[in-house]
PDB file of N, CA and C in Angstrom:
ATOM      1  N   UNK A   1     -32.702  -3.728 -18.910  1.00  0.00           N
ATOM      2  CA  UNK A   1     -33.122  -4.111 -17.584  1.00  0.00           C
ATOM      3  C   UNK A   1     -32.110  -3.564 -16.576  1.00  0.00           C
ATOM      4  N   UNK A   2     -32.423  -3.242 -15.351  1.00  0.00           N
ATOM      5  CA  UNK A   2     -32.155  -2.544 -14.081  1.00  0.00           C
ATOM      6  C   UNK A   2     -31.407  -3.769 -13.230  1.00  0.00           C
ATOM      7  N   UNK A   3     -30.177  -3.845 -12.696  1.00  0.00           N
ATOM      8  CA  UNK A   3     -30.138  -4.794 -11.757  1.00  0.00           C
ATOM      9  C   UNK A   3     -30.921  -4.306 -10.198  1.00  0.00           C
ATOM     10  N   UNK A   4     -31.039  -5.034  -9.931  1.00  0.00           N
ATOM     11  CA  UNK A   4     -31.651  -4.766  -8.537  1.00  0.00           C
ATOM     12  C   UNK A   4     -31.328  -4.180  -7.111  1.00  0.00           C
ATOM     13  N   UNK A   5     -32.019  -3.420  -6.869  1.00  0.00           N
ATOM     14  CA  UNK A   5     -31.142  -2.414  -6.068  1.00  0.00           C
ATOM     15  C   UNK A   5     -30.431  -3.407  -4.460  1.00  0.00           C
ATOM     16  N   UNK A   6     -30.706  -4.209  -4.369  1.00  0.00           N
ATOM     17  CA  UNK A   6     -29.986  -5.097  -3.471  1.00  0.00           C
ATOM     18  C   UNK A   6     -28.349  -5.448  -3.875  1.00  0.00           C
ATOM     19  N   UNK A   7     -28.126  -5.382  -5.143  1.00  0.00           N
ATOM     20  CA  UNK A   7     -26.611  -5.735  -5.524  1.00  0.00           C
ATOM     21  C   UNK A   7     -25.896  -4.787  -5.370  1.00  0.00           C
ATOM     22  N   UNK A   8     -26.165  -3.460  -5.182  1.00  0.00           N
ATOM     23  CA  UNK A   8     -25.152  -2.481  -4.697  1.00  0.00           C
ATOM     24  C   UNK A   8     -24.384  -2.496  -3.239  1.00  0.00           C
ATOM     25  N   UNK A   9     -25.580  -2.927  -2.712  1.00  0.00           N
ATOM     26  CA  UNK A   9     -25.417  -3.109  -0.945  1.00  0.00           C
ATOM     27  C   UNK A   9     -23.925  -4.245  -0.890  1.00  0.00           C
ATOM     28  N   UNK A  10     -24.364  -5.536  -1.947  1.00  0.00           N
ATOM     29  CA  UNK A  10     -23.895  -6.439  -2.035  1.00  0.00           C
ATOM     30  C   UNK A  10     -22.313  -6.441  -2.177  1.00  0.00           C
ATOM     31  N   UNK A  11     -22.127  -5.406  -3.298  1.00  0.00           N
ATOM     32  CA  UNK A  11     -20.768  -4.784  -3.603  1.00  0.00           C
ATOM     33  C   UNK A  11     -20.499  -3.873  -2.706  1.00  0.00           C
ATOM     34  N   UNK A  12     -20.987  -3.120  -2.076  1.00  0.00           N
ATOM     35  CA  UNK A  12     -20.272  -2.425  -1.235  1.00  0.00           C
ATOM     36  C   UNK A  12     -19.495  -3.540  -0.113  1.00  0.00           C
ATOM     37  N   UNK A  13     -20.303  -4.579   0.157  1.00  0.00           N
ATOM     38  CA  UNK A  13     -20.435  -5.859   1.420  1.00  0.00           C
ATOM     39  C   UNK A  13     -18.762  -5.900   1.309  1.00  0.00           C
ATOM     40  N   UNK A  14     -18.806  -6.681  -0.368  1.00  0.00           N
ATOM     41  CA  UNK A  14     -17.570  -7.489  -0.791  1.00  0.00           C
ATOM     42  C   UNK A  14     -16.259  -6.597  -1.249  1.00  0.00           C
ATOM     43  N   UNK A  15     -16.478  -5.265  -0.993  1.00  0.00           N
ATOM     44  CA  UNK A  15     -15.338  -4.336  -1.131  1.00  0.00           C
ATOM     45  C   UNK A  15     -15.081  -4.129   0.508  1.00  0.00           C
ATOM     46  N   UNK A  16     -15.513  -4.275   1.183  1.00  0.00           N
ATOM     47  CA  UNK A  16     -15.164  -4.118   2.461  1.00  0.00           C
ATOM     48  C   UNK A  16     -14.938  -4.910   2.872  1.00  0.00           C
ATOM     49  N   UNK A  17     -15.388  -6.334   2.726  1.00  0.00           N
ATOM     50  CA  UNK A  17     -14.239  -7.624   3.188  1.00  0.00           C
ATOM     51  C   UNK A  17     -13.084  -7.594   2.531  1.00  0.00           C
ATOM     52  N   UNK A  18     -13.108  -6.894   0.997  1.00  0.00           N
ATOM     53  CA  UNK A  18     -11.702  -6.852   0.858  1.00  0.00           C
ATOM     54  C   UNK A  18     -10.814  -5.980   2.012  1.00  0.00           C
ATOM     55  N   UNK A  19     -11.446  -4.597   2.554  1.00  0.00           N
ATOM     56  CA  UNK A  19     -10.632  -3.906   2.781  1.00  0.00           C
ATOM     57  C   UNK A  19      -9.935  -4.481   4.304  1.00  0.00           C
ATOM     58  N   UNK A  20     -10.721  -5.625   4.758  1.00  0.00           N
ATOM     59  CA  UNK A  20     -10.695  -5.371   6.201  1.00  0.00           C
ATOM     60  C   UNK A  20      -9.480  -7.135   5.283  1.00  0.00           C
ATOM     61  N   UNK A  21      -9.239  -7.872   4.736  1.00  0.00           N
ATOM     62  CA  UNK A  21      -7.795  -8.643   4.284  1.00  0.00           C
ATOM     63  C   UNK A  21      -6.845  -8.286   3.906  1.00  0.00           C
ATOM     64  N   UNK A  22      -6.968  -6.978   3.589  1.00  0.00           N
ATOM     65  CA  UNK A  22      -5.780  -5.678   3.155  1.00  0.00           C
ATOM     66  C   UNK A  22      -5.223  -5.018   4.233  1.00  0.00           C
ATOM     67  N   UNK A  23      -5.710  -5.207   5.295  1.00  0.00           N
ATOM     68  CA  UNK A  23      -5.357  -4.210   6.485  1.00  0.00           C
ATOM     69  C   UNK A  23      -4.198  -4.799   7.177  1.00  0.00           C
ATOM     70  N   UNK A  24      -4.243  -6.315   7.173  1.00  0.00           N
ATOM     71  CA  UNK A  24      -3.205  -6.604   8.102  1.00  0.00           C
ATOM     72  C   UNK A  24      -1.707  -6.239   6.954  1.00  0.00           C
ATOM     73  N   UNK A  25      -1.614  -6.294   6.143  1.00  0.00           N
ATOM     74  CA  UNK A  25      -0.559  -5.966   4.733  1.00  0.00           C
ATOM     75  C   UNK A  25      -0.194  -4.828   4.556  1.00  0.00           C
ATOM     76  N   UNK A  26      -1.492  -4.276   5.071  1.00  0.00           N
ATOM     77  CA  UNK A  26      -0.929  -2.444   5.108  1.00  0.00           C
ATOM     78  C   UNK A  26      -0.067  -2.454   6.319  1.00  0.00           C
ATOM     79  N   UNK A  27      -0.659  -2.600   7.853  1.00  0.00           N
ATOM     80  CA  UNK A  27       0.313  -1.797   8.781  1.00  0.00           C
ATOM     81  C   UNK A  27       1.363  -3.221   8.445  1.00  0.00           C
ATOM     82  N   UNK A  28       1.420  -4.057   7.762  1.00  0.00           N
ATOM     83  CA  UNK A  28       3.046  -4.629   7.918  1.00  0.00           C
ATOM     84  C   UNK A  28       3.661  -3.774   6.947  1.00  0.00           C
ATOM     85  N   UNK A  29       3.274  -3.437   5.780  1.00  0.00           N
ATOM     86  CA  UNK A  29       3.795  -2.524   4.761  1.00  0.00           C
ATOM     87  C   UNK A  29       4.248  -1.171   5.823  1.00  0.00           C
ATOM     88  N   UNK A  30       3.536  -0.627   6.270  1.00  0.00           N
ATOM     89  CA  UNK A  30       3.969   0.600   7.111  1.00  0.00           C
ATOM     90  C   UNK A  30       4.900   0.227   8.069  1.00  0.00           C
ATOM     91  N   UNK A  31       5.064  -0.581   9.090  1.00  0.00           N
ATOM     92  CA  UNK A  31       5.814  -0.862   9.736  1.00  0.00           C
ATOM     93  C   UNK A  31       7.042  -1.426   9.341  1.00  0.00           C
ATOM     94  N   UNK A  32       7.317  -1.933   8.260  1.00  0.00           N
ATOM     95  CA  UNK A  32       8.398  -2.281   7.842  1.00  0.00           C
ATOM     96  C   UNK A  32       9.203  -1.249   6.720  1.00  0.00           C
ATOM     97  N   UNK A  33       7.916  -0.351   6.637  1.00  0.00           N
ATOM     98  CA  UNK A  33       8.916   1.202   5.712  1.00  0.00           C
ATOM     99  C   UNK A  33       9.622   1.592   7.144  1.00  0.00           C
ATOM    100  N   UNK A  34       8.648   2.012   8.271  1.00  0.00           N
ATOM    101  CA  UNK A  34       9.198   2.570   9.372  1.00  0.00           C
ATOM    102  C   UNK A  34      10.770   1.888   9.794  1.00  0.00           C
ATOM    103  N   UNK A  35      10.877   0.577   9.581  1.00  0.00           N
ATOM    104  CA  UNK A  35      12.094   0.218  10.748  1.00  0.00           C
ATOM    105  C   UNK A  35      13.048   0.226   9.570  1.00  0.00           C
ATOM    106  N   UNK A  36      12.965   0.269   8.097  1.00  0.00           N
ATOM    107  CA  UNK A  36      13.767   0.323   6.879  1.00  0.00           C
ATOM    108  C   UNK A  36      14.601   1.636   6.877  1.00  0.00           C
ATOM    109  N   UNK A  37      13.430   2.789   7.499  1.00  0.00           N
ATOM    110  CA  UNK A  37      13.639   4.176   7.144  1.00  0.00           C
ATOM    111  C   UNK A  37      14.731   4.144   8.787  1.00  0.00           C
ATOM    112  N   UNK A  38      14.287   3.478   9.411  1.00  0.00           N
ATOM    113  CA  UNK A  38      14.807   4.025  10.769  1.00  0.00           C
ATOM    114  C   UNK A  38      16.490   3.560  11.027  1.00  0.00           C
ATOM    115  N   UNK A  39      16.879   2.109  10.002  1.00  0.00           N
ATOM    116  CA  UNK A  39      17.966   1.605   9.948  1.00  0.00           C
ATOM    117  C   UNK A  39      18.755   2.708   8.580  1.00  0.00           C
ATOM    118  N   UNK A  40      17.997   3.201   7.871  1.00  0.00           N
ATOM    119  CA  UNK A  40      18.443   3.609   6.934  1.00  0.00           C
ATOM    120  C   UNK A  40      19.609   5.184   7.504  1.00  0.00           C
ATOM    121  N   UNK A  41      18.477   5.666   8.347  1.00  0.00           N
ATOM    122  CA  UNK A  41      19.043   6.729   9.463  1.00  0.00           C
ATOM    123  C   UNK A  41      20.272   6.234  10.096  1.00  0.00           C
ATOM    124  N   UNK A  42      20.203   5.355  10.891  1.00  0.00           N
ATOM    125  CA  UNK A  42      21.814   4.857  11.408  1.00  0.00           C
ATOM    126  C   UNK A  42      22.808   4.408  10.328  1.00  0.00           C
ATOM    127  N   UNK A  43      22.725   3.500   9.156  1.00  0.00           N
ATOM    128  CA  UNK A  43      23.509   3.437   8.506  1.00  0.00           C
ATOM    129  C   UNK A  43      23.607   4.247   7.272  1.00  0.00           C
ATOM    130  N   UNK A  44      22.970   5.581   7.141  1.00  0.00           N
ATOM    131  CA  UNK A  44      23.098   6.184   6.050  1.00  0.00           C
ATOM    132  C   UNK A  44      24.265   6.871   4.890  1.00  0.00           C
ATOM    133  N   UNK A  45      25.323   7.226   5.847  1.00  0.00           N
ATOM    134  CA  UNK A  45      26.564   7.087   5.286  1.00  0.00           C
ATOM    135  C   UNK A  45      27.121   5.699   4.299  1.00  0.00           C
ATOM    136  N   UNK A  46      26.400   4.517   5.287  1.00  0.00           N
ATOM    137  CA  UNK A  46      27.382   3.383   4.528  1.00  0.00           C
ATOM    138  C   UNK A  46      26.494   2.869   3.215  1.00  0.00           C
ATOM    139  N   UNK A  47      25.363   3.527   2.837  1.00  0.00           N
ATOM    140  CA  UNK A  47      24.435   2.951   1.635  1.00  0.00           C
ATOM    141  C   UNK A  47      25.608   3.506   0.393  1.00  0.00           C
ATOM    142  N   UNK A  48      25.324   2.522  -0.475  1.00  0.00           N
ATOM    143  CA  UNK A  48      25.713   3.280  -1.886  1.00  0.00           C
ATOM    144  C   UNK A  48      24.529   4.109  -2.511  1.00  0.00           C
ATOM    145  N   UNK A  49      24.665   5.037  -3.821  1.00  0.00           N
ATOM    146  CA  UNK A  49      24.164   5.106  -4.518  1.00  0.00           C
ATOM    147  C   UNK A  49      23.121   4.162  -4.895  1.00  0.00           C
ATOM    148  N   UNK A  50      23.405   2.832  -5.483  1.00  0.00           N
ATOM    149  CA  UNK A  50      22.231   2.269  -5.979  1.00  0.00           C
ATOM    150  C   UNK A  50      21.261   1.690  -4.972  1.00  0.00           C
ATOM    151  N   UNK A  51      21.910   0.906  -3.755  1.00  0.00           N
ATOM    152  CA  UNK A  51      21.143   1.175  -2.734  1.00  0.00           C
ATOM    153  C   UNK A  51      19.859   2.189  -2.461  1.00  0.00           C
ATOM    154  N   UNK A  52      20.703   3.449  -2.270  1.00  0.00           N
ATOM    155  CA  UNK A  52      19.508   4.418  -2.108  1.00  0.00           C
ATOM    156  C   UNK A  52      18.292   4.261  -3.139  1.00  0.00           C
ATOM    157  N   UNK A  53      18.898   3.899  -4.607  1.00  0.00           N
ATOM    158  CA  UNK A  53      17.811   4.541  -5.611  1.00  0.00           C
ATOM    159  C   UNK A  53      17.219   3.293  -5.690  1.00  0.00           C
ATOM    160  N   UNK A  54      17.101   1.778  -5.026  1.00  0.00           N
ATOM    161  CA  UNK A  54      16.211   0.858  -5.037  1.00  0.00           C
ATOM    162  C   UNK A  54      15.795   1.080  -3.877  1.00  0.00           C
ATOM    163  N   UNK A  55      15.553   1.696  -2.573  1.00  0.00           N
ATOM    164  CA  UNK A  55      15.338   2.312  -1.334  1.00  0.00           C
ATOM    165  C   UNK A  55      14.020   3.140  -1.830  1.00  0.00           C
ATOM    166  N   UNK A  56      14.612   3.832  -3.002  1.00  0.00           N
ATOM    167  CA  UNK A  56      13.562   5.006  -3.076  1.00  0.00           C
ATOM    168  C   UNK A  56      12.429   4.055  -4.202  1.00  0.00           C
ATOM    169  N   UNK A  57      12.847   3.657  -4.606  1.00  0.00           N
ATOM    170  CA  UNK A  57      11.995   3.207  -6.178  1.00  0.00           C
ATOM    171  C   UNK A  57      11.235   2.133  -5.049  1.00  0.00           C
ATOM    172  N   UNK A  58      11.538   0.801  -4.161  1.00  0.00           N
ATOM    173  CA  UNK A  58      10.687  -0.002  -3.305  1.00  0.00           C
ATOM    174  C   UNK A  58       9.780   1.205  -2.654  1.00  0.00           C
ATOM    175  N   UNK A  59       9.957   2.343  -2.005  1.00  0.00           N
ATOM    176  CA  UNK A  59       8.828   3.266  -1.645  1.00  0.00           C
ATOM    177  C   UNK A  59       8.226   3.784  -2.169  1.00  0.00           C
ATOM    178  N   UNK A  60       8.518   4.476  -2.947  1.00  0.00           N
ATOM    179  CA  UNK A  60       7.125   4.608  -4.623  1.00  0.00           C
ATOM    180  C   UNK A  60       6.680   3.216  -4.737  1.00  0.00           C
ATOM    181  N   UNK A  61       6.899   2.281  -5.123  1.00  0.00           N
ATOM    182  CA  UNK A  61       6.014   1.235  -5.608  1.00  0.00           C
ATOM    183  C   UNK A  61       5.175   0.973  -3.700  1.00  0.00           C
ATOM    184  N   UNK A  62       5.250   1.447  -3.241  1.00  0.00           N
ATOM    185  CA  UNK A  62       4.590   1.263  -2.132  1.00  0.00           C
ATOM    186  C   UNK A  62       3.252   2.083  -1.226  1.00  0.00           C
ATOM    187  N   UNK A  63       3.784   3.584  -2.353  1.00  0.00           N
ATOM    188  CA  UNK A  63       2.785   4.481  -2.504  1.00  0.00           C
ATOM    189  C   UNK A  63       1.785   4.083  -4.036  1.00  0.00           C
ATOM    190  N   UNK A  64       2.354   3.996  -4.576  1.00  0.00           N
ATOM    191  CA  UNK A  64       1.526   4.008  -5.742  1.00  0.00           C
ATOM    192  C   UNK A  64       0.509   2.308  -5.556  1.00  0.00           C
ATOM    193  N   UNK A  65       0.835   1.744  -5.087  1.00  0.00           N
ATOM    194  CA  UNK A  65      -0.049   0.332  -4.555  1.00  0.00           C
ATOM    195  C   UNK A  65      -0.937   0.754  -3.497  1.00  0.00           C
ATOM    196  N   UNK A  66      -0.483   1.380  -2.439  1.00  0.00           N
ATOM    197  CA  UNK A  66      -1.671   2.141  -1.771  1.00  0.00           C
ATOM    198  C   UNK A  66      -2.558   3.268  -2.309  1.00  0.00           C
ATOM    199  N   UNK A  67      -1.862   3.798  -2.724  1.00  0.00           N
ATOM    200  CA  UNK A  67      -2.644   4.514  -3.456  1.00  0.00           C
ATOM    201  C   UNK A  67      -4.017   3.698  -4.674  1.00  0.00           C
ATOM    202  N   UNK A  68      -3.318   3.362  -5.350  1.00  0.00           N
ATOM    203  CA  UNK A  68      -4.408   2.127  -5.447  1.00  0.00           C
ATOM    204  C   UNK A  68      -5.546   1.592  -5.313  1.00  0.00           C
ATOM    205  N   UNK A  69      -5.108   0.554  -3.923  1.00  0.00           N
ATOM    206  CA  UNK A  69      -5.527   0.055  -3.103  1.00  0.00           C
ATOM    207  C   UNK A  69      -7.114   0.984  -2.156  1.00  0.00           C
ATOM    208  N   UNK A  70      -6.541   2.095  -2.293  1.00  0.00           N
ATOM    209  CA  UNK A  70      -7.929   3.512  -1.798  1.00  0.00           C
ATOM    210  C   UNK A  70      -8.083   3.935  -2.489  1.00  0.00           C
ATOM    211  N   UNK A  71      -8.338   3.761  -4.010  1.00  0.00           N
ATOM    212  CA  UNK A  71      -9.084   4.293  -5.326  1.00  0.00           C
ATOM    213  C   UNK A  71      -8.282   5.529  -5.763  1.00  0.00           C
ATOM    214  N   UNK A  72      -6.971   5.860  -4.861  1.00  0.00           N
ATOM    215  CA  UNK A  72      -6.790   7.403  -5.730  1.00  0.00           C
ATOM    216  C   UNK A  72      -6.244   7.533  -6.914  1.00  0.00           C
ATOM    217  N   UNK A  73      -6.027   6.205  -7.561  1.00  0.00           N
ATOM    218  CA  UNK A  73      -5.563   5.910  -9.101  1.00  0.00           C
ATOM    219  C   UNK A  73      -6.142   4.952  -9.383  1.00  0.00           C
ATOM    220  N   UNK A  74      -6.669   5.475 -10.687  1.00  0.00           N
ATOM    221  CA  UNK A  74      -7.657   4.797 -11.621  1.00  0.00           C
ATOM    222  C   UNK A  74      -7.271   3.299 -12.299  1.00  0.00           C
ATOM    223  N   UNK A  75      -8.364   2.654 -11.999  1.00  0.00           N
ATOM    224  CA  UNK A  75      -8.211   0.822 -11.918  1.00  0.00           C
ATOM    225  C   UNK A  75      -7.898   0.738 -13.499  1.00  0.00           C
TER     226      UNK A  75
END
């Protein structure tokens, strides 16, 4: 048996209320890489090493969740 062609509509509905509860998380996610990256610029001399490499590893996990998040890696 066929589900009915009304439940596609349905899922599209409920993927887009997701997207529009994701949105306010994204630009805080973006805006808070921005002022991270922007302090990172003034104090960049005084970071250590491991600093940087949890700097870099919190921004990958921040791409790869958006990424995600817009289907470009597989669920």
């Amino acid at each position: 048996m066929s589900a009915p062609s009304g439940s596609s509509s349905a899922v599209e509905e409920k993927e887009a209320w997701w997207a529009v509860l994701w949105a306010p998380l994204f630009v805080l996610a973006v805006g808070s890489a921005a002022y991270s990256w922007q302090l990172t610029a003034r104090g960049r001399w005084r970071m250590g090493p491991m600093e940087w490499v949890f700097l870099v590893v919190a921004h990958l996990g921040l791409v790869a969740a958006l990424a995600r998040v817009f289907g470009f890696l597989p669920r």
